[in-house]
Protein backbone atom coordinates (compact mmCIF):
# COMPACT_ATOMS: atom_id res chain seq x y z
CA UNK A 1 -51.69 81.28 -9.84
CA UNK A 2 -52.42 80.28 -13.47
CA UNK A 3 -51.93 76.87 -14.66
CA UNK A 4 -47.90 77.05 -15.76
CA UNK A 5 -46.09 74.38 -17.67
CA UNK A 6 -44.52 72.33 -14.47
CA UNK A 7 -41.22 74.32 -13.60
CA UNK A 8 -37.36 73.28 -12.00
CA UNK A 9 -38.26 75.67 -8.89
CA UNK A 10 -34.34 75.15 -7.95
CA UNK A 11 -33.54 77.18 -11.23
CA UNK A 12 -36.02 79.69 -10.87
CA UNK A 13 -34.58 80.35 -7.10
CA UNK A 14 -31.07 80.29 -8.04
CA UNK A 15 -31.62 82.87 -11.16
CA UNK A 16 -30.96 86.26 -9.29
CA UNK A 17 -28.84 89.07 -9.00
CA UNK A 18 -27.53 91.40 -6.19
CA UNK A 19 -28.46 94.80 -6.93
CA UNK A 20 -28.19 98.31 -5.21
CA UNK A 21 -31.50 99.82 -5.40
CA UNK A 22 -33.11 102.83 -3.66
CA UNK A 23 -36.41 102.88 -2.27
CA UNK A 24 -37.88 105.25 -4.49
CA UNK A 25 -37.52 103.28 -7.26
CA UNK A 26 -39.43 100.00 -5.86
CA UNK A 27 -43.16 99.12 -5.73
CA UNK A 28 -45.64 97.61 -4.03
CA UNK A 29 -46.84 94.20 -5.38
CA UNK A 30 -50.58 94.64 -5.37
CA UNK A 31 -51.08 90.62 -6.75
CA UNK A 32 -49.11 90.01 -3.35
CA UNK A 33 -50.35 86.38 -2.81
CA UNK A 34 -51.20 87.58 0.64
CA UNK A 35 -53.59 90.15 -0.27
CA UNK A 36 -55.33 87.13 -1.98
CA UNK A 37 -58.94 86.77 -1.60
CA UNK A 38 -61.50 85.09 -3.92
CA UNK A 39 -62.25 86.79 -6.76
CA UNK A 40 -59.59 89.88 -6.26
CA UNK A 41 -58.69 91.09 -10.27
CA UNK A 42 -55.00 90.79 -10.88
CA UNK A 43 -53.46 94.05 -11.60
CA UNK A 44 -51.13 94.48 -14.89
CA UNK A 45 -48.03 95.56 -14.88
CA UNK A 46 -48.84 98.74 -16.96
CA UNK A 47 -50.94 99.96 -13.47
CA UNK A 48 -48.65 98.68 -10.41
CA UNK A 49 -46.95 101.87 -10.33
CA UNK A 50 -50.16 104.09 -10.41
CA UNK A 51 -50.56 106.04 -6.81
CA UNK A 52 -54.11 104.85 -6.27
CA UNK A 53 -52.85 101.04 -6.38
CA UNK A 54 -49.93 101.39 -5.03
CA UNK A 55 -51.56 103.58 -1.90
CA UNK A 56 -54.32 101.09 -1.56
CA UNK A 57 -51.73 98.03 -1.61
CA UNK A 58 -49.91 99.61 1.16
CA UNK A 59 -53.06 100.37 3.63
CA UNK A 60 -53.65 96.62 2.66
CA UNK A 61 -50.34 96.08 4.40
CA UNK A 62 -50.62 97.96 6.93
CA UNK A 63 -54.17 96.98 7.62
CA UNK A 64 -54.42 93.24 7.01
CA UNK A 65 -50.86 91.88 7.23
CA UNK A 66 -49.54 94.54 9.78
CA UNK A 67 -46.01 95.57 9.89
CA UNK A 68 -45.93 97.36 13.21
CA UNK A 69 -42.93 94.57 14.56
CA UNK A 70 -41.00 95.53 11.62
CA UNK A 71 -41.26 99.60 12.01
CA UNK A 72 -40.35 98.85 15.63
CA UNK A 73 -37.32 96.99 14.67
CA UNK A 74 -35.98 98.41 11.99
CA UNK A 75 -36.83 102.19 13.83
CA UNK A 76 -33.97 100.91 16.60
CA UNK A 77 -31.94 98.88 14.82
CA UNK A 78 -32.05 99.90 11.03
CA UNK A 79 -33.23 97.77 7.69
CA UNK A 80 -30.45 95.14 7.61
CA UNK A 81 -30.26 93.20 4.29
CA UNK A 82 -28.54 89.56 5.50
CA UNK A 83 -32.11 88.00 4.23
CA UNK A 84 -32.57 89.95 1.13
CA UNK A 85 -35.96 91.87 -0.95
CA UNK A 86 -36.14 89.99 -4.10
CA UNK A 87 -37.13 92.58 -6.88
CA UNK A 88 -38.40 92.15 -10.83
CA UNK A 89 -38.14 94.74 -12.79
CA UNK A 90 -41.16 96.35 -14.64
CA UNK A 91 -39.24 99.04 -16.31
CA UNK A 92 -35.66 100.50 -17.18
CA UNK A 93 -35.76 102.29 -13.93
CA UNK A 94 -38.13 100.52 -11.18
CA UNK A 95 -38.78 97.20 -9.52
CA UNK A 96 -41.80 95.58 -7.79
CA UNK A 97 -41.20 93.27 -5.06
CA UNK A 98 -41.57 89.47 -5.38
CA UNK A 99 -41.08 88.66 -1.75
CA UNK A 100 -40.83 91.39 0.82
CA UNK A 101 -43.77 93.54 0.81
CA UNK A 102 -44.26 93.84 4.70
CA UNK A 103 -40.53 95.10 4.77
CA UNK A 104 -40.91 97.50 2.01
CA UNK A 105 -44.48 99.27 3.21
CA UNK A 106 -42.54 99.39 6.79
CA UNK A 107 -39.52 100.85 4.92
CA UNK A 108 -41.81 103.29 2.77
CA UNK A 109 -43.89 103.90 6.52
CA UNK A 110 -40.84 104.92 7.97
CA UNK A 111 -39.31 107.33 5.57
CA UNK A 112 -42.74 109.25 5.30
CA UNK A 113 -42.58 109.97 9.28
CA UNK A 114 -39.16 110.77 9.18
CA UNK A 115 -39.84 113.40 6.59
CA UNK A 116 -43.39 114.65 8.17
CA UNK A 117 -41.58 115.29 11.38
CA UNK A 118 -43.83 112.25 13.13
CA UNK A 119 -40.07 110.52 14.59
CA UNK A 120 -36.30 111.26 13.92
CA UNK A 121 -34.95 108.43 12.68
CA UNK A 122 -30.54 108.54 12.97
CA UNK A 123 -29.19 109.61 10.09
CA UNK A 124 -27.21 106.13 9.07
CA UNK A 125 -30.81 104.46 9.17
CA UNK A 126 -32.74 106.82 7.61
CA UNK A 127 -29.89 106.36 4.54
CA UNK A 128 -30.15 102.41 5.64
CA UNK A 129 -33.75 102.86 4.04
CA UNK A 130 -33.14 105.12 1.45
CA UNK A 131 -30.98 102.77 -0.82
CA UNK A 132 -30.24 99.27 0.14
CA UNK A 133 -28.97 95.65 -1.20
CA UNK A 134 -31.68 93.43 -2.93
CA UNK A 135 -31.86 90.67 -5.06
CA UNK A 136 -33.09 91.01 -8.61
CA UNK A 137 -34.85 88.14 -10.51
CA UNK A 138 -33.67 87.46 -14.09
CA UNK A 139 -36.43 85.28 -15.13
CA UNK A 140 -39.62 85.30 -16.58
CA UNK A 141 -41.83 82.60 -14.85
CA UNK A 142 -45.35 84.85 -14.10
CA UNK A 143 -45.81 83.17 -10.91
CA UNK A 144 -42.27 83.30 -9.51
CA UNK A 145 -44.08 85.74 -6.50
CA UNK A 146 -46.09 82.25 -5.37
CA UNK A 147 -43.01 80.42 -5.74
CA UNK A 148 -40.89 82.60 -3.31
CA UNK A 149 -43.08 83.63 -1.07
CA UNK A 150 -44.57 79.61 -0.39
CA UNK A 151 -40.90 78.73 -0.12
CA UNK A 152 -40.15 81.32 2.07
CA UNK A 153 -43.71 81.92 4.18
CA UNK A 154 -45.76 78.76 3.97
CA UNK A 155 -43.30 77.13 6.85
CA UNK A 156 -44.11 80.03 8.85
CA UNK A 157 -41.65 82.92 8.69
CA UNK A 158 -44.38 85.19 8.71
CA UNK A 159 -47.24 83.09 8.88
CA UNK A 160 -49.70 83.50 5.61
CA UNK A 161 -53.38 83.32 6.24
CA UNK A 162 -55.13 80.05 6.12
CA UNK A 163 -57.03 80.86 2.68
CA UNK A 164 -53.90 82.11 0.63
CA UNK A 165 -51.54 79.34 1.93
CA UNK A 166 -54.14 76.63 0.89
CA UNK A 167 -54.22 77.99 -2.38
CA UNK A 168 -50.42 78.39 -3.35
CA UNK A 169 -50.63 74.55 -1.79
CA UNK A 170 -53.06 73.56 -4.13
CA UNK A 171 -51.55 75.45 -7.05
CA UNK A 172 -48.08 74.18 -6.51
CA UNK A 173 -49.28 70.38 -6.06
CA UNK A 174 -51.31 70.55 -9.43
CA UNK A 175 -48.32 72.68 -11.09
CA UNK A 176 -45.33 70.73 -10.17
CA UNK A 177 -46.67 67.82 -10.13
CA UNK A 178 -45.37 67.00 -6.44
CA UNK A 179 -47.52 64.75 -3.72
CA UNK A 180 -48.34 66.09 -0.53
CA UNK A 181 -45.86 63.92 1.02
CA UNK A 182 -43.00 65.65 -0.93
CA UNK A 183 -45.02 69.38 -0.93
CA UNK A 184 -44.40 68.66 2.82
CA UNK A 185 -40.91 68.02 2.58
CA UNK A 186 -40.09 70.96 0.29
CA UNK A 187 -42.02 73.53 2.77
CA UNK A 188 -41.22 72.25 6.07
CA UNK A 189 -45.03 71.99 7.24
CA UNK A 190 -45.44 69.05 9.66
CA UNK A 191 -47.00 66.63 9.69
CA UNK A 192 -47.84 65.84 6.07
CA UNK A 193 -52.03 65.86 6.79
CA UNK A 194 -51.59 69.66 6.87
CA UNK A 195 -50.43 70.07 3.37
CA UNK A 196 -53.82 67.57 2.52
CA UNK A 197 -56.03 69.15 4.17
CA UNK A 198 -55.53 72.61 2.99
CA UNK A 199 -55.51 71.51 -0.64
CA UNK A 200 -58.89 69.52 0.13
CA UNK A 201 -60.21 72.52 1.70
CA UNK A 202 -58.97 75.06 -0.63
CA UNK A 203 -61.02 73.00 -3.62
CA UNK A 204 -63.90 72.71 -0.88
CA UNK A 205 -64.03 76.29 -0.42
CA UNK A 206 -63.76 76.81 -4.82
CA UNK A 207 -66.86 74.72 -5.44
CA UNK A 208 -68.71 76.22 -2.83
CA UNK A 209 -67.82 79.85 -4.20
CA UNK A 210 -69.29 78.22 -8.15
CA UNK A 211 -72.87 77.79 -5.75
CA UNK A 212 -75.41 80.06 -8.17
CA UNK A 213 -77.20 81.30 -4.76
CA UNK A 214 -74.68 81.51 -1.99
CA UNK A 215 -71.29 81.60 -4.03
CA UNK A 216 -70.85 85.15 -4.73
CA UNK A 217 -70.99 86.15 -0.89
CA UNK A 218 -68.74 83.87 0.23
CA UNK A 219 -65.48 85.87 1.04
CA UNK A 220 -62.26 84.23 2.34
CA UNK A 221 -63.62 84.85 6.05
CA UNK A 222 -65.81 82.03 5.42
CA UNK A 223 -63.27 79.76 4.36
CA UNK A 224 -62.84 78.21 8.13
CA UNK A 225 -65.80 76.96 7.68
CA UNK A 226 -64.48 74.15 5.29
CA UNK A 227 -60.95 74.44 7.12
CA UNK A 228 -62.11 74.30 10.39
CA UNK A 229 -65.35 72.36 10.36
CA UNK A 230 -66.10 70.42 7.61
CA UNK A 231 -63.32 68.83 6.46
CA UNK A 232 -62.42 68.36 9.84
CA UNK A 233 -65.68 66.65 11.13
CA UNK A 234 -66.24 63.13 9.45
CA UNK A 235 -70.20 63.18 9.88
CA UNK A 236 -69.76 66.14 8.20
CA UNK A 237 -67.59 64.87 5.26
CA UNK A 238 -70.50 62.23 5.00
CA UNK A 239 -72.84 64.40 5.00
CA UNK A 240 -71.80 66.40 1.86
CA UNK A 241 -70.69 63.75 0.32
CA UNK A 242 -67.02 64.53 0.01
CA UNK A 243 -64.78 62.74 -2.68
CA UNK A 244 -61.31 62.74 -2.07
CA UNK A 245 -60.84 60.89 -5.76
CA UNK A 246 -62.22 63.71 -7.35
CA UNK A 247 -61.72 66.52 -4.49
CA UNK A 248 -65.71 68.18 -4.76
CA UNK A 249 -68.73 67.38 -2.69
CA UNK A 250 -71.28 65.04 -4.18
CA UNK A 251 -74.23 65.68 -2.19
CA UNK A 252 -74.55 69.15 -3.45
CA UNK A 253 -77.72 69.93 -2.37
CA UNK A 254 -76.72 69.63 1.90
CA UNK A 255 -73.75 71.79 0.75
CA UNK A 256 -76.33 74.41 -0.36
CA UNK A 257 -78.29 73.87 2.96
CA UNK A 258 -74.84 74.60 4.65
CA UNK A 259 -74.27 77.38 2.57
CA UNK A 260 -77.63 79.01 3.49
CA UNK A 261 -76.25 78.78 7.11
CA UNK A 262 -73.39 80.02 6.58
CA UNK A 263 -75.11 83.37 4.87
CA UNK A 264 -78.13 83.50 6.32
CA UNK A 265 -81.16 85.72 5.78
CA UNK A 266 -81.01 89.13 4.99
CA UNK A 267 -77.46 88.89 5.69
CA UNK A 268 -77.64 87.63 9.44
CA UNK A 269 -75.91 84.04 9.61
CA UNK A 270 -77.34 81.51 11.32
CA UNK A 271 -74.06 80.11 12.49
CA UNK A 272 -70.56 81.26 12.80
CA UNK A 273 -66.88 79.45 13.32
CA UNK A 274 -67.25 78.67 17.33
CA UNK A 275 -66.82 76.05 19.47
CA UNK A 276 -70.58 75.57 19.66
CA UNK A 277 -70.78 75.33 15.69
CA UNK A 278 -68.13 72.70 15.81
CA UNK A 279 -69.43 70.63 18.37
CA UNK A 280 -73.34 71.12 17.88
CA UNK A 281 -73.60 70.91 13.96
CA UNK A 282 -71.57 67.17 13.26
CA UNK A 283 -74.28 65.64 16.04
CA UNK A 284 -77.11 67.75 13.92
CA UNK A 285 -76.84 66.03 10.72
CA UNK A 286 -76.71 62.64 12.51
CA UNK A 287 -80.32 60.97 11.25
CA UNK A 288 -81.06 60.05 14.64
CA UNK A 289 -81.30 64.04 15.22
CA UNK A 290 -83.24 64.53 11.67
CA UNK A 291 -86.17 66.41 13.63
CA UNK A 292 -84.11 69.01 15.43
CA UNK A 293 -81.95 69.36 12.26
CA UNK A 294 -85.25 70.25 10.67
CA UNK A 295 -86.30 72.85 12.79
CA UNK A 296 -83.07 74.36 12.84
CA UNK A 297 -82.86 74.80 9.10
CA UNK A 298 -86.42 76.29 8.95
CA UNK A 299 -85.43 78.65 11.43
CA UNK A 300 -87.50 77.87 14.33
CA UNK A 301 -84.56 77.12 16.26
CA UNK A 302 -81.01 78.78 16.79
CA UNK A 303 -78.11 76.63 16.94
CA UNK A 304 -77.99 77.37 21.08
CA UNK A 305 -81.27 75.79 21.18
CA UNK A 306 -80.22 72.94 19.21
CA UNK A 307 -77.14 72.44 21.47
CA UNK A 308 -80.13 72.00 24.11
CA UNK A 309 -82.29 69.91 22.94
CA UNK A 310 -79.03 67.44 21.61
CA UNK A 311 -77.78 67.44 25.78
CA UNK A 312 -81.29 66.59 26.37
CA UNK A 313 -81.92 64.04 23.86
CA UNK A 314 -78.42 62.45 24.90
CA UNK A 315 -79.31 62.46 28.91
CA UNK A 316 -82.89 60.76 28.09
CA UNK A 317 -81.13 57.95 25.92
CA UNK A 318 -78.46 56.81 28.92
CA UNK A 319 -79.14 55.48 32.36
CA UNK A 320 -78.62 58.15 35.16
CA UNK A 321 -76.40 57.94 38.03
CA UNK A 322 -76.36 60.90 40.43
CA UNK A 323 -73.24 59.03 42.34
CA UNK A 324 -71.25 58.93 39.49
CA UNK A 325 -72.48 62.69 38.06
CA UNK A 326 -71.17 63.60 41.60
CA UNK A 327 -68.00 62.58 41.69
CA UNK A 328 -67.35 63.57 37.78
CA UNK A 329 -68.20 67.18 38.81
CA UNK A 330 -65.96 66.74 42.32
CA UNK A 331 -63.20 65.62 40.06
CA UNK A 332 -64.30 68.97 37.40
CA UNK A 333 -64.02 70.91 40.11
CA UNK A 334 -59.77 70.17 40.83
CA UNK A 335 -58.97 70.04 37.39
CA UNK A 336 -60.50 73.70 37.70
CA UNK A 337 -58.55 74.41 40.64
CA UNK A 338 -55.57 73.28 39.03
CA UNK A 339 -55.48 75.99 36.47
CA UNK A 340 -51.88 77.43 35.92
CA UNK A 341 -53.67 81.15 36.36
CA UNK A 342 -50.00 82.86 35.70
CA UNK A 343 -49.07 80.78 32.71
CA UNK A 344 -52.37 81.52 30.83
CA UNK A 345 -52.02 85.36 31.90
CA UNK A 346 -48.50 85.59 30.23
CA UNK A 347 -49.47 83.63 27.11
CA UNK A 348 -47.28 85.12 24.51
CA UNK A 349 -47.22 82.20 21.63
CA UNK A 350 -50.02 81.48 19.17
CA UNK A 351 -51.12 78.39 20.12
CA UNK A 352 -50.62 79.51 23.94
CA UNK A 353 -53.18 81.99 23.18
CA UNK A 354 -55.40 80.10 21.15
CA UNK A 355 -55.26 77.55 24.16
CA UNK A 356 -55.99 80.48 26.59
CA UNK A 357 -59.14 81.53 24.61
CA UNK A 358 -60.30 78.31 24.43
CA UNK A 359 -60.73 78.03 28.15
CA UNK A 360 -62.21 80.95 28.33
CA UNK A 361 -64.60 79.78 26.06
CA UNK A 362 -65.73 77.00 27.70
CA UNK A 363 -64.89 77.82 31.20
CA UNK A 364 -68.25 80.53 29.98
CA UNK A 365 -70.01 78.17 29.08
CA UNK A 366 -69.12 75.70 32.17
CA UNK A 367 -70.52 78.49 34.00
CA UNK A 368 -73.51 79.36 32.37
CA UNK A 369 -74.88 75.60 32.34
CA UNK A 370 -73.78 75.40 36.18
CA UNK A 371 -76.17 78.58 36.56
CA UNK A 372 -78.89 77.57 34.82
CA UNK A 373 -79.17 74.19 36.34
CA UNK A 374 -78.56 74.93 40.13
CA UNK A 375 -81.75 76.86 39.05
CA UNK A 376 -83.60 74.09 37.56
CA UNK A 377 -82.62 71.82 41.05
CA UNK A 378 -83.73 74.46 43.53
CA UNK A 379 -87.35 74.43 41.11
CA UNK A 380 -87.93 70.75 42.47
């Protein structure tokens, strides 16, 4: 999203058409902001319509963004316009989509099965799909995609990934000139933080990609990493040296160290986005753990044997109880029993699931210490 002129996004929404249209006559947007990744080149228009992009863009779809609910639906029900593809055109006689990709490659997905004999669609849908209502953008503002598609996705219509949605965040903010506080009003995202901390993350992320060493292999996979972890863990944030004032790390050269983590040798990481990076890494870099954060970065320690050695450094520097341990893991043991085994089976909802994997996660990990110790005792 190129720095624009700031921009009354009210007129820009407000100055379309309704147009008949048939699907023949539409593309793919392959600078769909979510196929972003750092460093993707931005097609011109002169090439959108070329088979080779506009095959790729669609396998994108398919691939990354999926569109199986929407071949499912609109297979049964038919393609029904009430919430409109918005169109711009790039010729006399075609269109690419602003907002409405996933509907489009289903559309395009379905008509090519119909016509290969894969299903049999009924005849009023299969013409549903042929030729439809849309709505067709007069203007001329080159970033009007970003400007439907955050007002229509960021809230969570079809929920963008975490990298793209930080970035049309961060574009918007510096473009319109809007705080957080209002960028939060605008998109619906609650509560306000959210909109904050993916625009700190999002420039987080961009001056890690500038490192000279690490910057180039840094895809959007690793941007949890400053979603998820840094910007999220204060030590952390202390660490690097984060600026909020001027939105880049200061202490560049423990961002590099992180950054040689994050890639690793010879392509193997030394740690990943998990629970044990997120809990383990923030104690790392306190200075009381300086040693073990040294032998960790030399690589004479992985970050499961620095999760160790912190436990064990942490029992040595309290008093031990055995009465109270004892009754902590009586009272462990009934939360366990308490589980609500059905409810987690039939988790249906995002966070329900992320929830669900989380317990997995550590009820693993409950279960491996509980091993491994009952071994140590019987030792004695």
């Amino acid at each position: 999203m190129p720095n624009q002129k700031k921009v009354d996004i009210w007129v820009e929404m407000s100055n379309m058409d309704s147009i008949e249209v048939r699907l023949e006559e539409i593309y793919l947007d392959p600078n769909n902001p979510r196929l972003e990744t750092p460093g993707k080149e931005k097609q011109d228009d002169k090439r959108i319509g070329e088979s080779g992009i506009q095959q790729e863009c669609l396998q994108q779809i398919r691939n990354n963004v999926g569109i199986d609910d929407l071949f499912e639906s609109i297979k049964t029900s038919g393609f029904w316009t009430i919430d409109r593809i918005v169109l711009r055109a790039v010729d006399s006689a075609k269109y690419v989509v602003i907002e409405g990709n996933r509907r489009v490659a289903a559309l395009m997905t379905l008509k090519d099965s119909h016509e290969k004999g894969k299903i049999t669609l009924a005849q009023k849908i299969y013409e549903g799909i042929l030729k439809f209502e849309a709505l067709l953008y007069k203007g001329n503002h080159p970033d009007i995609a970003w400007i439907v598609q955050g007002f229509r996705h960021t809230p969570g219509i079809k929920s963008w990934n975490r990298y793209p949605k930080a970035k049309f965040l961060a574009e918007f903010e510096r473009n319109s000139g809007k705080s957080p506080r209002e960028i939060s009003s605008i998109f619906g995202i609650k509560p306000t933080k959210e909109v904050t901390h993916l625009i700190r993350s999002y420039y987080a992320f961009e001056q890690a990609k500038q490192d000279e060493d690490y910057g180039d292999m840094l895809n959007s996979d690793k941007f949890g990493h400053f979603d998820e972890i840094i910007l999220v863990k204060e030590p952390f944030q202390k660490w690097m040296g984060w600026n909020d004032d001027k939105q880049c790390f200061i202490k560049t050269d423990n961002l590099k160290k992180y950054l040689s983590w994050v890639v690793g040798a010879e392509g193997k990481p030394k740690i990943d986005i998990s629970p044990t990076t997120r809990d383990v890494l923030p104690k790392l870099v306190q200075p009381e753990n300086s040693k073990i954060l040294e032998l960790f970065d030399e690589g004479k320690l992985t970050i499961e044997e620095c999760k160790e050695k912190l436990f064990t450094s942490e029992i040595k520097r309290r008093p031990i109880d055995i009465s109270d341990i004892i009754t902590n893991l009586d009272e462990t043991k009934k939360v366990i029993n308490t589980l609500p085994i059905p409810q987690l089976q039939l988790a249906k909802t995002k966070e329900e699931k992320e929830q669900k994997k989380r317990l997995i996660e550590l009820l693993e990990e409950l279960s491996n210490i509980i091993i491994r110790q009952i071994k140590n005792i019987k030792k004695g």
